[in-house]
N, C-alpha and C. Protein backbone atom coordinates (compact mmCIF):
# COMPACT_ATOMS: atom_id res chain seq x y z
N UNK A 1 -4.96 -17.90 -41.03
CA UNK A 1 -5.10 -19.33 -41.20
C UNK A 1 -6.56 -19.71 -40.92
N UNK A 2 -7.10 -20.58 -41.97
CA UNK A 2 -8.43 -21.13 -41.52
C UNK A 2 -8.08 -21.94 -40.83
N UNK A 3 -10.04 -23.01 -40.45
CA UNK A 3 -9.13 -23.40 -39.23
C UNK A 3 -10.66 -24.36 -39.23
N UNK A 4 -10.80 -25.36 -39.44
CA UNK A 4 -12.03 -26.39 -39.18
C UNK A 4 -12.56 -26.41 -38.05
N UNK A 5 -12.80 -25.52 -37.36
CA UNK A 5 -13.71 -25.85 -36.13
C UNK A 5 -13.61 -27.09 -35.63
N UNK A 6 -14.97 -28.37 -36.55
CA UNK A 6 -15.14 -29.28 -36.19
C UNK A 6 -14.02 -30.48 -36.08
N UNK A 7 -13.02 -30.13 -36.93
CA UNK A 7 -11.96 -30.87 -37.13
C UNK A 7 -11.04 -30.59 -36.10
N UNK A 8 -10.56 -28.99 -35.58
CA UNK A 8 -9.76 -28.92 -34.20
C UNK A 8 -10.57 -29.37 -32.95
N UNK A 9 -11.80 -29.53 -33.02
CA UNK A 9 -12.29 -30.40 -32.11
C UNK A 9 -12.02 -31.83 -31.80
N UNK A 10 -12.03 -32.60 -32.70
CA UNK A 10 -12.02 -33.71 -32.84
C UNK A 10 -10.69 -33.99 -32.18
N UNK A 11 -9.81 -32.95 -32.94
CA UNK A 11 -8.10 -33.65 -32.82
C UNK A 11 -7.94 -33.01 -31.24
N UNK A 12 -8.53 -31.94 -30.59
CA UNK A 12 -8.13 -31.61 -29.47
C UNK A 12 -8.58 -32.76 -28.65
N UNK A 13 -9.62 -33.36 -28.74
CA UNK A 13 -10.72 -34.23 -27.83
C UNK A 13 -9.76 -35.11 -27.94
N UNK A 14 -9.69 -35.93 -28.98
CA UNK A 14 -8.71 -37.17 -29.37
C UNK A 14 -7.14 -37.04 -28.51
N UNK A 15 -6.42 -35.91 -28.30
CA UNK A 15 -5.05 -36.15 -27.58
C UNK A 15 -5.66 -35.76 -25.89
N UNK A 16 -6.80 -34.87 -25.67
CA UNK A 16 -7.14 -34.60 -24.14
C UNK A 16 -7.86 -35.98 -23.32
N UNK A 17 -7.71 -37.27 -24.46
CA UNK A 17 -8.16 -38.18 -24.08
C UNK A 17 -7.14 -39.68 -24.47
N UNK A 18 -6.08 -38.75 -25.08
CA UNK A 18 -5.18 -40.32 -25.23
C UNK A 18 -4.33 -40.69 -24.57
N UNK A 19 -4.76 -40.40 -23.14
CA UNK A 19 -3.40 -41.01 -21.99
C UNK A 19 -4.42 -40.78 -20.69
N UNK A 20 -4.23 -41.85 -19.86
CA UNK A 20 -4.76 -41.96 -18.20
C UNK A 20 -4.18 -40.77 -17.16
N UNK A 21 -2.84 -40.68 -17.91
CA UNK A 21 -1.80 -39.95 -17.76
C UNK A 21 -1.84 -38.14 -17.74
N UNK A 22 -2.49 -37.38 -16.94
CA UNK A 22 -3.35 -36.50 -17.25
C UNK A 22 -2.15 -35.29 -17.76
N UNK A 23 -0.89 -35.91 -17.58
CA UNK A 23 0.68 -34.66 -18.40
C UNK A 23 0.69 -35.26 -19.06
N UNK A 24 0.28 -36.43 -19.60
CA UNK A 24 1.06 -36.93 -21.64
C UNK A 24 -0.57 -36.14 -21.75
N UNK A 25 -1.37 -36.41 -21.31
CA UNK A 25 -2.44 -35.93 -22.40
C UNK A 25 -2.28 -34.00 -22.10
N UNK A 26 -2.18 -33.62 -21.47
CA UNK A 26 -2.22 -32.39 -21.47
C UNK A 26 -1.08 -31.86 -22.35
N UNK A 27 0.23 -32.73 -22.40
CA UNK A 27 1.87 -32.42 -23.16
C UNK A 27 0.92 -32.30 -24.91
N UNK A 28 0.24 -33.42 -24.44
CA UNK A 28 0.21 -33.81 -26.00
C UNK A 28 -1.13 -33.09 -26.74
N UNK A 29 -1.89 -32.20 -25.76
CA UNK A 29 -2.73 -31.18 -26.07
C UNK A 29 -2.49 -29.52 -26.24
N UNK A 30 -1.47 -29.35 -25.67
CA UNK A 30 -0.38 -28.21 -25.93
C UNK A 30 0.30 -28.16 -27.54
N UNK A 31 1.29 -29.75 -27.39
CA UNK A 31 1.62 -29.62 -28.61
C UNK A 31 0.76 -29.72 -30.13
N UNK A 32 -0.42 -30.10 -29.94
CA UNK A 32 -1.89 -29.60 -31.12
C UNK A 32 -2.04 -28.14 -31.15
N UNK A 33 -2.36 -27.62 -29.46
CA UNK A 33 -2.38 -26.10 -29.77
C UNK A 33 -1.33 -25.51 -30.49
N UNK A 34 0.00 -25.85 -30.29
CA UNK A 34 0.81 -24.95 -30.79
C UNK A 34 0.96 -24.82 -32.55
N UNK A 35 0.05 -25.23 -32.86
CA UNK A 35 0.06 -25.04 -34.45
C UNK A 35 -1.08 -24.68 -35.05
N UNK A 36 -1.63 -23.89 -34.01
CA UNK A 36 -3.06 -23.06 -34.21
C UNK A 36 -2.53 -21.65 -33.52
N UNK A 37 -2.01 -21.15 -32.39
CA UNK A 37 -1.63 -20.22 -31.69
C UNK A 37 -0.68 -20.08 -30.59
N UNK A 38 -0.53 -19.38 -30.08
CA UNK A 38 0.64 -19.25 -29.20
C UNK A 38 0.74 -19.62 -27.85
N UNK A 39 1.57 -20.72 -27.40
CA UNK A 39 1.14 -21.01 -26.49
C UNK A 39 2.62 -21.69 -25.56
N UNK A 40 2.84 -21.47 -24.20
CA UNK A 40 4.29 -21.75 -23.62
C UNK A 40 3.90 -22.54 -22.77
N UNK A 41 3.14 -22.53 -22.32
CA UNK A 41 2.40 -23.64 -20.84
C UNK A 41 0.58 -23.97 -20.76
N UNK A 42 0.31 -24.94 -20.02
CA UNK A 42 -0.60 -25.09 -19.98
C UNK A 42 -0.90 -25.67 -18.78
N UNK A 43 -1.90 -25.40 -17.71
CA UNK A 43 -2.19 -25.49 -16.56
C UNK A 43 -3.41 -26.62 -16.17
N UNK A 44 -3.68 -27.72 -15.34
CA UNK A 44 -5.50 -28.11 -14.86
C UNK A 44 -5.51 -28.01 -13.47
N UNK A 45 -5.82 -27.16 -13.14
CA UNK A 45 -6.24 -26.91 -11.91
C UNK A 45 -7.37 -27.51 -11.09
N UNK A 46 -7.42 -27.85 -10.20
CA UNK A 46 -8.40 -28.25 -9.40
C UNK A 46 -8.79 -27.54 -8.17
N UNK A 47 -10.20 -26.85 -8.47
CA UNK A 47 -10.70 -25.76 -7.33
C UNK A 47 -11.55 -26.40 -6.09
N UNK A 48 -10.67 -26.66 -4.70
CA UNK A 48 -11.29 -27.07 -3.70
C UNK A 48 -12.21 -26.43 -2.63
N UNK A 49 -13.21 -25.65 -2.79
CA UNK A 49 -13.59 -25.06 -1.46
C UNK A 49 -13.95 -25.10 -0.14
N UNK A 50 -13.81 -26.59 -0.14
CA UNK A 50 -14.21 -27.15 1.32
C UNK A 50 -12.50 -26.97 1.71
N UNK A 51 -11.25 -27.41 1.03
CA UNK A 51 -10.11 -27.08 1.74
C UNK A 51 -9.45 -25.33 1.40
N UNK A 52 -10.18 -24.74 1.00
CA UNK A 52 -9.93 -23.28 0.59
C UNK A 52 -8.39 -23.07 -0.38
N UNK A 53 -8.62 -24.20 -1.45
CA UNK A 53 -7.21 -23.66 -2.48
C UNK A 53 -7.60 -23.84 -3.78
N UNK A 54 -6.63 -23.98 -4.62
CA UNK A 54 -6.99 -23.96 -5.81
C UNK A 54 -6.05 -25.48 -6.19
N UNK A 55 -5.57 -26.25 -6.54
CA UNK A 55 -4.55 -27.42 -6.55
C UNK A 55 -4.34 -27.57 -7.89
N UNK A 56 -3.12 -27.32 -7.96
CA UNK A 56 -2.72 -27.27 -9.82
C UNK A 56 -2.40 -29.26 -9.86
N UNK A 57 -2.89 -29.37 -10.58
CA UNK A 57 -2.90 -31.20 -11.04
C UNK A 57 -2.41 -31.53 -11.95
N UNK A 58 -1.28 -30.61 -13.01
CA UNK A 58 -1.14 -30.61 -14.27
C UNK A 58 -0.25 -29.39 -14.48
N UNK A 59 1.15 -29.52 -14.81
CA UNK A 59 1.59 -28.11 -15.74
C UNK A 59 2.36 -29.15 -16.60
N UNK A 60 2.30 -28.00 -17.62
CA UNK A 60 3.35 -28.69 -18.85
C UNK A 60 3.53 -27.57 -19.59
N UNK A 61 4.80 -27.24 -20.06
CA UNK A 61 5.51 -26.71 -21.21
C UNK A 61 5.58 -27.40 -22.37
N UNK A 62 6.22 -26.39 -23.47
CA UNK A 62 6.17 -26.95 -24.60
C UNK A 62 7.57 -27.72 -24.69
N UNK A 63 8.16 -27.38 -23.60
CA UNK A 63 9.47 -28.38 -23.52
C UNK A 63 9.50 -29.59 -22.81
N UNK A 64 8.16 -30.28 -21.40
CA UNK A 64 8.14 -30.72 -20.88
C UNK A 64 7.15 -30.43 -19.47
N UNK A 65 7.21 -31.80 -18.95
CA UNK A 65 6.17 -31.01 -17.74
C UNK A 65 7.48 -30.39 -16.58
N UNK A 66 6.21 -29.92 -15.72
CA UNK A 66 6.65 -29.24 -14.79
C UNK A 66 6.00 -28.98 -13.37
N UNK A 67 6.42 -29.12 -12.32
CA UNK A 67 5.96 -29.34 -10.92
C UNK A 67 4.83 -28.34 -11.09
N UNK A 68 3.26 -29.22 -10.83
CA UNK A 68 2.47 -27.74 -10.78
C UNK A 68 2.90 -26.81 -9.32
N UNK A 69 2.33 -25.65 -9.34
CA UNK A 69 2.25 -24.82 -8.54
C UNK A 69 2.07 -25.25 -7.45
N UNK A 70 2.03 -24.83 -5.69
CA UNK A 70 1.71 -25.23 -4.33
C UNK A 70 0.50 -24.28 -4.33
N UNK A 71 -0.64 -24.87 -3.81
CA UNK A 71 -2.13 -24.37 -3.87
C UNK A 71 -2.07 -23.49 -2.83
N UNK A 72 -2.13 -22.34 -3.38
CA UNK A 72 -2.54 -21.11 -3.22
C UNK A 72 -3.68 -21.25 -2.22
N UNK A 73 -3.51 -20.26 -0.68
CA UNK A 73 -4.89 -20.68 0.09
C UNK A 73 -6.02 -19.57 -0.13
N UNK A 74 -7.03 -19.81 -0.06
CA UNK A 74 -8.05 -18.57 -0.32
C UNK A 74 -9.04 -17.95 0.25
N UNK A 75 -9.49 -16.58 0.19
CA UNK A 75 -10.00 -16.31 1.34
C UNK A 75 -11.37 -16.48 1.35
N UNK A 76 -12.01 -16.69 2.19
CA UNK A 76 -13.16 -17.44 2.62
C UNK A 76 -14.50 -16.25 0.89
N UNK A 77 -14.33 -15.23 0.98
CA UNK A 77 -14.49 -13.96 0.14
C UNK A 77 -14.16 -14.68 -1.50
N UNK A 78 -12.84 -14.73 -1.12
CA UNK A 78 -12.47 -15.36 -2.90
C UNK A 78 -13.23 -16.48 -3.05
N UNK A 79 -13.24 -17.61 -2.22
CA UNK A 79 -14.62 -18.76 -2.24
C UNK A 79 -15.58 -18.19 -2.82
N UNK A 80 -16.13 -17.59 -2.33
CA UNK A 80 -17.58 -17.32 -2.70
C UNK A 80 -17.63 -16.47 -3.72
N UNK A 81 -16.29 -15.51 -4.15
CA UNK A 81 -16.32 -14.72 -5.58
C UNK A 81 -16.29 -15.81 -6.50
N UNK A 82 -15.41 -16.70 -6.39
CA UNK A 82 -15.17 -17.80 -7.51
C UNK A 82 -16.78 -18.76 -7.64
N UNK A 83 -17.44 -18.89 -6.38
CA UNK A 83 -18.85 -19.63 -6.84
C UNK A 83 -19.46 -19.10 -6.98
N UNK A 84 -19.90 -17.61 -7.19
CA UNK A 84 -20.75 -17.12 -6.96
C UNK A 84 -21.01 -16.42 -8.51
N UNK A 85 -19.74 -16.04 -9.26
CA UNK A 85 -19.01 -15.86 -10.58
C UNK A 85 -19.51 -17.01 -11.75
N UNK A 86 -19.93 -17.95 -11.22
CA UNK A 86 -19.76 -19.21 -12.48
C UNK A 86 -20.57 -18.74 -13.59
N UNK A 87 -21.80 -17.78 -13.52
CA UNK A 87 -22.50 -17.44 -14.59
C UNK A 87 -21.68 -16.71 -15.80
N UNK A 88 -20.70 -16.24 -15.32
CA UNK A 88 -19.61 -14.86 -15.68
C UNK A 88 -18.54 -15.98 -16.63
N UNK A 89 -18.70 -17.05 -16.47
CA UNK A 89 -17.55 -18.26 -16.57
C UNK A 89 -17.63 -19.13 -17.51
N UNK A 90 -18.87 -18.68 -18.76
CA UNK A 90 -19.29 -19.75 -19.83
C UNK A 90 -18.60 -19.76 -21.00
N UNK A 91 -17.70 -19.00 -21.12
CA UNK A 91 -16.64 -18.78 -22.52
C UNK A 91 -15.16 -18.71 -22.26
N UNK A 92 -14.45 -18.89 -22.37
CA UNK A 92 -13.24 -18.58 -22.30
C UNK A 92 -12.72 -17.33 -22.33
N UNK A 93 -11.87 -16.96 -21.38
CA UNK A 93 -11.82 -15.58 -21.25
C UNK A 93 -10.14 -15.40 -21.54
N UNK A 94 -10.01 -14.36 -21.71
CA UNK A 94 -8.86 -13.65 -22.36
C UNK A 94 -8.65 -12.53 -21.05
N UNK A 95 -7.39 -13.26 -20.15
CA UNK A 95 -6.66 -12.29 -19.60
C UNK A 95 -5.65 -11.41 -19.72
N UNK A 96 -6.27 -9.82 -19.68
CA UNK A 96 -5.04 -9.38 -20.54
C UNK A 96 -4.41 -8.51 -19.84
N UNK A 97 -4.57 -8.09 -18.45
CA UNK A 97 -3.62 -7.90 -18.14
C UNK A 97 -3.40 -8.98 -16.93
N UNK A 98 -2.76 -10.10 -16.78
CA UNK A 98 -2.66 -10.85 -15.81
C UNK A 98 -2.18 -10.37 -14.39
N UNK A 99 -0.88 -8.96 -14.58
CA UNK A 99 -0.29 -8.31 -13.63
C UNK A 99 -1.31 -7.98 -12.38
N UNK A 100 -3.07 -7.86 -12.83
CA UNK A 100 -4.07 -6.61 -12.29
C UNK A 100 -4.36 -7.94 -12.01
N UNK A 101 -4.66 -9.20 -12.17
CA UNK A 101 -5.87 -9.98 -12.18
C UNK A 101 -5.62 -11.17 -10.59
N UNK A 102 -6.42 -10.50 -9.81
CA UNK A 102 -5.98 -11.55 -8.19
C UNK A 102 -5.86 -12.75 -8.77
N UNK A 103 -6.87 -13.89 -9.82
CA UNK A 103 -6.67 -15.11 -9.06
C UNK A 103 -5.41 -15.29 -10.03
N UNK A 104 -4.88 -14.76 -10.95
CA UNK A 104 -3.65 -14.96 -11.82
C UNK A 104 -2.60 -14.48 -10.19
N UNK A 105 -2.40 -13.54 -9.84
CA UNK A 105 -1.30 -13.06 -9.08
C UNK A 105 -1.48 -14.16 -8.03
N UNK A 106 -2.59 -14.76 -7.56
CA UNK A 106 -2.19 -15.85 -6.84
C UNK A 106 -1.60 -16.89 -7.14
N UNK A 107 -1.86 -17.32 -8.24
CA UNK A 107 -1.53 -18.83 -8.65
C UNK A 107 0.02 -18.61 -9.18
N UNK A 108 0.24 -17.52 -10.02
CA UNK A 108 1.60 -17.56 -10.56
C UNK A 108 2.22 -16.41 -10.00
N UNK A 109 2.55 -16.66 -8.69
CA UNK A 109 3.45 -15.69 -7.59
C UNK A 109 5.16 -15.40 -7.67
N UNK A 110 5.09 -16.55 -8.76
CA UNK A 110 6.68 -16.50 -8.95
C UNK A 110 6.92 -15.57 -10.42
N UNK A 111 5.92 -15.57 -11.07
CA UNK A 111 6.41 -15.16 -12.05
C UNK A 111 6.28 -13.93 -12.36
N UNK A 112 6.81 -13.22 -14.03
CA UNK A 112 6.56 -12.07 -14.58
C UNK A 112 5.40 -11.37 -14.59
N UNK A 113 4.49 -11.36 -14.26
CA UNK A 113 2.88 -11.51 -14.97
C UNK A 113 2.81 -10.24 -16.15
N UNK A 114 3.78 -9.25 -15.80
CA UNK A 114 3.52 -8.27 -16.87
C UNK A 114 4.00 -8.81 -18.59
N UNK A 115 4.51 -9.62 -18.36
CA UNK A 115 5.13 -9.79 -20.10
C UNK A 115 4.82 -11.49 -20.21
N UNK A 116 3.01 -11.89 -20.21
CA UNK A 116 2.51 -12.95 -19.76
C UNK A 116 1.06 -12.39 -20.74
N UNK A 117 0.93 -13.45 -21.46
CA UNK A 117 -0.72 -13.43 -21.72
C UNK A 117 -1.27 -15.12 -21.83
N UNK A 118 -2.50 -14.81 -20.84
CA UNK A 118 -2.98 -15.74 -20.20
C UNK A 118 -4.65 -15.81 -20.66
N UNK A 119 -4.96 -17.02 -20.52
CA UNK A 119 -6.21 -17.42 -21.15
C UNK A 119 -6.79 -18.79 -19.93
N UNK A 120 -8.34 -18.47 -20.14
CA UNK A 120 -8.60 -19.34 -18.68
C UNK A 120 -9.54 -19.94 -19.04
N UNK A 121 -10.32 -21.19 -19.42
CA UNK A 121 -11.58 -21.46 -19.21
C UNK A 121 -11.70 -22.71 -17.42
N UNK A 122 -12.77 -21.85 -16.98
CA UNK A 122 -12.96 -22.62 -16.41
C UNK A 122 -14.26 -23.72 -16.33
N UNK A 123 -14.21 -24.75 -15.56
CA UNK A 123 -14.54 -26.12 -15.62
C UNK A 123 -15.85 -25.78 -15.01
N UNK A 124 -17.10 -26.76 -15.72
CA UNK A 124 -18.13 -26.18 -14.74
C UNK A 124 -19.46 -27.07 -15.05
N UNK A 125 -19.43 -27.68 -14.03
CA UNK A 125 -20.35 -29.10 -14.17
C UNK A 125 -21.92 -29.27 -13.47
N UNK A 126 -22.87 -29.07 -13.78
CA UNK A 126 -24.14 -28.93 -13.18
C UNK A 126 -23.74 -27.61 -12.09
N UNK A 127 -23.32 -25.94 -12.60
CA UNK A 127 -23.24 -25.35 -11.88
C UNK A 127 -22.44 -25.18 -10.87
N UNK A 128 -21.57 -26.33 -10.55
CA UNK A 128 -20.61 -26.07 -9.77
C UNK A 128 -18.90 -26.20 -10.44
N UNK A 129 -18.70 -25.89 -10.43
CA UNK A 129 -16.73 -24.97 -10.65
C UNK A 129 -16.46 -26.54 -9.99
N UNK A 130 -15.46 -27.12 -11.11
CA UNK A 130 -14.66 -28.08 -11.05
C UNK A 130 -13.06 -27.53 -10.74
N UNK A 131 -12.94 -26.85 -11.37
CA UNK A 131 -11.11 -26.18 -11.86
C UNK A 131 -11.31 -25.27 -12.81
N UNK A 132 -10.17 -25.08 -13.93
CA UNK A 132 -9.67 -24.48 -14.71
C UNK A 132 -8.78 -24.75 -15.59
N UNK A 133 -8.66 -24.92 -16.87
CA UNK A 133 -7.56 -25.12 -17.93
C UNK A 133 -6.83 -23.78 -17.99
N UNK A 134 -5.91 -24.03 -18.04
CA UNK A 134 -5.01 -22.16 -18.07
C UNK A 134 -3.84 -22.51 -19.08
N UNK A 135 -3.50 -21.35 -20.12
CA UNK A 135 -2.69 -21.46 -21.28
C UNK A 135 -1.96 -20.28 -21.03
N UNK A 136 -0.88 -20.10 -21.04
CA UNK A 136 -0.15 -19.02 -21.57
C UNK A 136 0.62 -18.86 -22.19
N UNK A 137 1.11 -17.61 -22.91
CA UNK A 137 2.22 -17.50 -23.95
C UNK A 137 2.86 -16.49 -23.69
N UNK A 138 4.08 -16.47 -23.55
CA UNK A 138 5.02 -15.36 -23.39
C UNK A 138 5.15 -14.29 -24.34
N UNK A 139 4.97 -13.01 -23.63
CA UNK A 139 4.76 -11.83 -24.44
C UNK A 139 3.19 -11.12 -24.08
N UNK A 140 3.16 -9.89 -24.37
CA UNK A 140 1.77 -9.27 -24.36
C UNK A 140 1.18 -9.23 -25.04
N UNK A 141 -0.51 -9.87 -24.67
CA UNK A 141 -1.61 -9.03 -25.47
C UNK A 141 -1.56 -10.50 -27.05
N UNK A 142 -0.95 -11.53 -26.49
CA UNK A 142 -0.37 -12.64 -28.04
C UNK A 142 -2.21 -13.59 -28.09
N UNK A 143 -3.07 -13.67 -27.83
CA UNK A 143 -4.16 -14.19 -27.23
C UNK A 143 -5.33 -13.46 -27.85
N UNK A 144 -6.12 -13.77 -28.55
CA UNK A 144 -7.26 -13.11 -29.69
C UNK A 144 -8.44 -13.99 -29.41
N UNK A 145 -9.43 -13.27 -29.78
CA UNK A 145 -10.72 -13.98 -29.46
C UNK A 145 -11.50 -15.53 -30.38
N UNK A 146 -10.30 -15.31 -31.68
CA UNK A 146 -10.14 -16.92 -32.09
C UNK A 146 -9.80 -17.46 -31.61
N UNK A 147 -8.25 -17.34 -31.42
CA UNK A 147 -8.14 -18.33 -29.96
C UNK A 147 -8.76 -18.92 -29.36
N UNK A 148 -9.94 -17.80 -28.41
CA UNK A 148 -10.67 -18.31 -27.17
C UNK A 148 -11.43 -19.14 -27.72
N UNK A 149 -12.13 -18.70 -29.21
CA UNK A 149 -12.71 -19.51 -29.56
C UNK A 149 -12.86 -20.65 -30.12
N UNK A 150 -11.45 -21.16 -30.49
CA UNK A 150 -11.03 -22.43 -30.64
C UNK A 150 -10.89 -23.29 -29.44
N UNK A 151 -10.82 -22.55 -28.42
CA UNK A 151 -10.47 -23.27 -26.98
C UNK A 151 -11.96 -23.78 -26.68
């Protein structure tokens, strides 16, 4: 499938901005993705390091939202991997095996991670790490570098 760049921009920007409501706009930015690639949930995280967690602010399925996650606490080490990392952090990355990947096994402790493909960009504003958008789709390895690059 082609795929307008400038045009999935527009329409992503346009629903990540049509609600105050940060789950209708995220519901309603999922359901755009899902007719470009594969996608079961979608995450906004908010990375605190003065309180040492990560605070999910946002989940939603393609069926509905859903209680984000309880913020994960972190170790003084992971702080400083996560700020210290932001150069590492300018593209969207493609997690592929989520099972191996700490800050995935932290945040989603309840779940499968082996039959999980996960995609992360994180947030990053004059150098400092805001959060993270997180997508996943059920199944392995479903996540390609169009994708990322539509993200």
């Amino acid at each position: 499938m082609t795929v307008d760049e400038n045009d999935f921009f527009r329409q992503a920007t346009l629903r990540i901005c049509s609600s105050l409501e940060i789950e209708i706009a995220i519901k309603r930015s999922l359901q755009y993705l899902e007719k470009f690639m594969p996608v079961s949930e979608m995450y906004l995280n908010l990375f605190e390091p003065d309180l040492g967690v990560i605070r999910g602010l946002a989940a939603v399925t393609t069926t509905g939202s859903k209680k984000p996650f309880p913020p994960p606490p972190l170790s003084k080490e992971a702080i400083r991997k996560i700020e210290s990392g932001i150069s590492e952090w300018h593209e969207v990355r493609i997690i592929k095996t989520p099972e191996l990947n700490p800050i995935a096994i932290k945040l989603f402790s309840n779940y499968d991670l082996s039959n999980l493909s996960y995609m992360i960009m994180v947030l990053v504003i004059e150098e400092k790490t805001l959060g993270a958008l997180g997508i996943i789709a059920e199944g392995r390895q479903r996540f390609t570098k169009t994708h990322a690059d539509l993200i």
